[in-house]
Structure formats: structure tokens, C-alpha cells
C-alpha atoms as a PDB file:
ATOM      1  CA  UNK A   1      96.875  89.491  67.559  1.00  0.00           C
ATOM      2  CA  UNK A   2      99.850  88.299  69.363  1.00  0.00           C
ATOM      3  CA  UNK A   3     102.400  87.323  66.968  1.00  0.00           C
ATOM      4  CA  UNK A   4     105.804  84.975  67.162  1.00  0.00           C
ATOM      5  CA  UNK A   5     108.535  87.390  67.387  1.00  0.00           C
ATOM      6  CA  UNK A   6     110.049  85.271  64.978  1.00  0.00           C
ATOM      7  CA  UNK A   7     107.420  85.348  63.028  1.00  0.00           C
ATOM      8  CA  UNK A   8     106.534  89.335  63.411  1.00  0.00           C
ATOM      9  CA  UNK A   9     107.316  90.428  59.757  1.00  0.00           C
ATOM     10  CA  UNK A  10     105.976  87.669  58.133  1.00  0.00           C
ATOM     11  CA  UNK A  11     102.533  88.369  59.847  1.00  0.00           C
ATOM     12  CA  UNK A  12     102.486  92.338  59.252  1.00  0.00           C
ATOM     13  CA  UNK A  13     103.271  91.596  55.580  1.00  0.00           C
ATOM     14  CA  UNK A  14     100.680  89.335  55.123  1.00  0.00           C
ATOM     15  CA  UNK A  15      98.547  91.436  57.177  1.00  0.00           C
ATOM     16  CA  UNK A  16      99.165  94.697  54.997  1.00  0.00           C
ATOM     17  CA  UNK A  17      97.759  92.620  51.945  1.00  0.00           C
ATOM     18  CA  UNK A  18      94.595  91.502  53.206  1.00  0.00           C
ATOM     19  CA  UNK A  19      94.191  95.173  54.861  1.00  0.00           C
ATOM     20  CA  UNK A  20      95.004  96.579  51.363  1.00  0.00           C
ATOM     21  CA  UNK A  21      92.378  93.840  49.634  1.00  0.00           C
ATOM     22  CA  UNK A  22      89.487  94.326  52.392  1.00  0.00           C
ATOM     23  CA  UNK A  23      89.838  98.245  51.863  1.00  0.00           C
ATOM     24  CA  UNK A  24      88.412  97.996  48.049  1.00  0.00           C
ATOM     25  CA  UNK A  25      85.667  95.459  49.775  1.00  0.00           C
ATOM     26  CA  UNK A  26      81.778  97.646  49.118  1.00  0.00           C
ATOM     27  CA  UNK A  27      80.830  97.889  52.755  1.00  0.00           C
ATOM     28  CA  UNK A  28      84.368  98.410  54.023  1.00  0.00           C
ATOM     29  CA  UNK A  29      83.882 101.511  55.605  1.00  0.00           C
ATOM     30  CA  UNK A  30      87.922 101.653  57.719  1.00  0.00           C
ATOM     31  CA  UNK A  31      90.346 100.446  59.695  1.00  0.00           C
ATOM     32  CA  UNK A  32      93.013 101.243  62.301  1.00  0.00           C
ATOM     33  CA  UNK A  33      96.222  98.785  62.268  1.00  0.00           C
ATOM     34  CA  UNK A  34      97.792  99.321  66.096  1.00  0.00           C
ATOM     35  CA  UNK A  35     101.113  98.178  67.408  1.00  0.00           C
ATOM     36  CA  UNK A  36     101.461  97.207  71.059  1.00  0.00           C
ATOM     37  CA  UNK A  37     103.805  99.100  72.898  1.00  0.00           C
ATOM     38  CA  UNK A  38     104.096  96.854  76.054  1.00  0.00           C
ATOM     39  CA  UNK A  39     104.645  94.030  73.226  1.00  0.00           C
ATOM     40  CA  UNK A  40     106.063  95.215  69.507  1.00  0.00           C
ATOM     41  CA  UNK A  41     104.867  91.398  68.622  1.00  0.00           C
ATOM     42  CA  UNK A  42     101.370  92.358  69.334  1.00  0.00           C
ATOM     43  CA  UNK A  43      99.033  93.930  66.492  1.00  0.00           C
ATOM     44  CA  UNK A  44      95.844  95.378  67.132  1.00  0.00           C
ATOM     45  CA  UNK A  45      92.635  95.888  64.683  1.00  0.00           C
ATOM     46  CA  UNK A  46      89.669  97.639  64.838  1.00  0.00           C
ATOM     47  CA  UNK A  47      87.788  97.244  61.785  1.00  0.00           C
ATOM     48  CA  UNK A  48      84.553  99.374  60.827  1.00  0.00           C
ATOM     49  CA  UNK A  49      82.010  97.174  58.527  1.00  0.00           C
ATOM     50  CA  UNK A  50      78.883  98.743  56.749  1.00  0.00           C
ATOM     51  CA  UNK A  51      77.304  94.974  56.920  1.00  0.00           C
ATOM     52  CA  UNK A  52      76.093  92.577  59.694  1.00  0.00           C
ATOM     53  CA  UNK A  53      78.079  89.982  61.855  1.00  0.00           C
ATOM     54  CA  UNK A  54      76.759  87.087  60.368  1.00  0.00           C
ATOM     55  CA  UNK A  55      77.516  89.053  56.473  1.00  0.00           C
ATOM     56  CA  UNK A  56      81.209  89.661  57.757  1.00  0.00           C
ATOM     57  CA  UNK A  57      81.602  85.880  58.991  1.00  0.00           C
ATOM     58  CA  UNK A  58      80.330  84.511  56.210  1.00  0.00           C
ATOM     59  CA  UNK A  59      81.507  86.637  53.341  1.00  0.00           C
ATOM     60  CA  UNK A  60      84.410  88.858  54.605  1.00  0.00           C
ATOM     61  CA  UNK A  61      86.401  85.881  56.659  1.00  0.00           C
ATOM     62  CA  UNK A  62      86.372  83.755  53.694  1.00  0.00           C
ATOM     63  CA  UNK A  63      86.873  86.031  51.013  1.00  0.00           C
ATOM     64  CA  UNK A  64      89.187  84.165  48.227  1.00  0.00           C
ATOM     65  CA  UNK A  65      91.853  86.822  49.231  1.00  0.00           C
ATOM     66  CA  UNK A  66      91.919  85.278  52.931  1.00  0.00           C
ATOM     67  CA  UNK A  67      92.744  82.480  52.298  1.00  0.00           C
ATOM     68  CA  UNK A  68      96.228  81.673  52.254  1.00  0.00           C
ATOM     69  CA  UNK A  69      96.106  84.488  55.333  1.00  0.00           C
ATOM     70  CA  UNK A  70      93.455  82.201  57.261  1.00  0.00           C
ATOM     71  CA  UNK A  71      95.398  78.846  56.819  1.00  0.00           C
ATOM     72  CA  UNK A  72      98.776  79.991  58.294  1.00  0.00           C
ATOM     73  CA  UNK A  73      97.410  82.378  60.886  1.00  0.00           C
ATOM     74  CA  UNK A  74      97.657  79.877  63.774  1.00  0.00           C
ATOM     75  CA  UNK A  75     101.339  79.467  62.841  1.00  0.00           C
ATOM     76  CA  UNK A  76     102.029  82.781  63.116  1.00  0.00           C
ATOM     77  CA  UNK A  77     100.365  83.883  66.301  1.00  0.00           C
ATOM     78  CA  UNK A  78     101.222  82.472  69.952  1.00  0.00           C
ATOM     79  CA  UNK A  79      97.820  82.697  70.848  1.00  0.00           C
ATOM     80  CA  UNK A  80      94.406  82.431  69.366  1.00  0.00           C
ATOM     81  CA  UNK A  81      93.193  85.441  67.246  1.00  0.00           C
ATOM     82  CA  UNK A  82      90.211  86.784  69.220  1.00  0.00           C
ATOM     83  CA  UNK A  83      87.263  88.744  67.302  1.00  0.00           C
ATOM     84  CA  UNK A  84      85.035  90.692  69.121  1.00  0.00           C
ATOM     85  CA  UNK A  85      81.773  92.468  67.511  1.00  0.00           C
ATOM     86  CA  UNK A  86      81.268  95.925  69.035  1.00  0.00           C
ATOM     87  CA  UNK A  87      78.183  98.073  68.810  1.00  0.00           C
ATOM     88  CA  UNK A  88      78.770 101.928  68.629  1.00  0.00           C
ATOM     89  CA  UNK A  89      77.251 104.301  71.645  1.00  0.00           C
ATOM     90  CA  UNK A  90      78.414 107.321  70.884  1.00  0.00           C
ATOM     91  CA  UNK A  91      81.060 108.973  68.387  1.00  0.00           C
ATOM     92  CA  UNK A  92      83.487 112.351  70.021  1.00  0.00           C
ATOM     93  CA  UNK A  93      85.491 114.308  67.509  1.00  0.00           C
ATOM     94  CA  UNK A  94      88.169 116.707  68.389  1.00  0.00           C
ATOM     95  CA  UNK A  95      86.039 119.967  69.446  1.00  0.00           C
ATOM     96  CA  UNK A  96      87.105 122.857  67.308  1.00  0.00           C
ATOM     97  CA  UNK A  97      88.226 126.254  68.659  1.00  0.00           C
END
């Protein structure tokens, strides 16, 4: 999500909460909160989901706790948010020794 840099802790605080809300969610599984290093203003998610697409548009977007988050969003980035749905191939863990 790239974010106003005058708007940068405004959108990671708001942010935080609806990571913090979404966590106790029943088929929230986890989630990785990255910061751009080419561009501090820019945050990155990747979001694991033990539902559907459709079930995350329809429920998880527009969860009551959203909503204040959803309606200033736009004013807080300097570009659209994009969402992108990604099916797992394959999973690598550190090897051990």
C-alpha cells in the first residue's frame, strides 16, 4: 500500500488495529506486515485466510471493524490499494542440520 508520507503514521496506526481485530477473526490463519525499503511510505501485506475469495470479500472486507479503515483508505494512500488472491504451490522451511 503506498501511503502519503504525510500521512504514514496515521495509516500504520490504523493499520495495526484492523491487523490486531482480523487476527481474533476464526479462519484467520496469519499475516506478515512489510515495510518497503526503496520507499519507508510503502507497506506491504500478505495475509493467509482459512476461507474462500468470495468469503473474504464479502465477510472479511466489510467486517464492522473495517469500516472506519475502508472509508479513509483512499485518503491515506497515493495510489489505489491493490489485492491480489494467490494460490499456494509449494511451502520450503529452513532445512535443519
Amino acid at each position: 500500500m503506498p501511503g502519503k508520507p504525510e500521512r504514514r503514521a496515521e495509516l500504520e496506526s490504523k493499520l495495526l488495529y484492523i491487523l490486531d481485530q482480523m487476527s481474533k477473526e476464526p479462519d484467520f490463519i496469519n499475516t506478515y506486515l512489510h515495510r518497503s525499503l526503496e520507499d519507508p511510505d510503502t507497506l506491504v501485506l500478505y495475509e493467509n485466510w482459512a476461507c474462500s475469495e468470495q468469503h473474504f470479500k464479502d465477510h472479511h472486507l466489510k467486517a464492522s471493524y473495517r469500516r472506519e479503515y475502508e472509508a479513509v483508505l483512499a485518503d491515506l494512500l497515493k495510489a489505489p490499494r491493490t489485492l491480489e488472491f494467490l494460490t499456494p504451490v509449494r511451502d520450503y522451511q529452513k532445512a535443519g542440520n
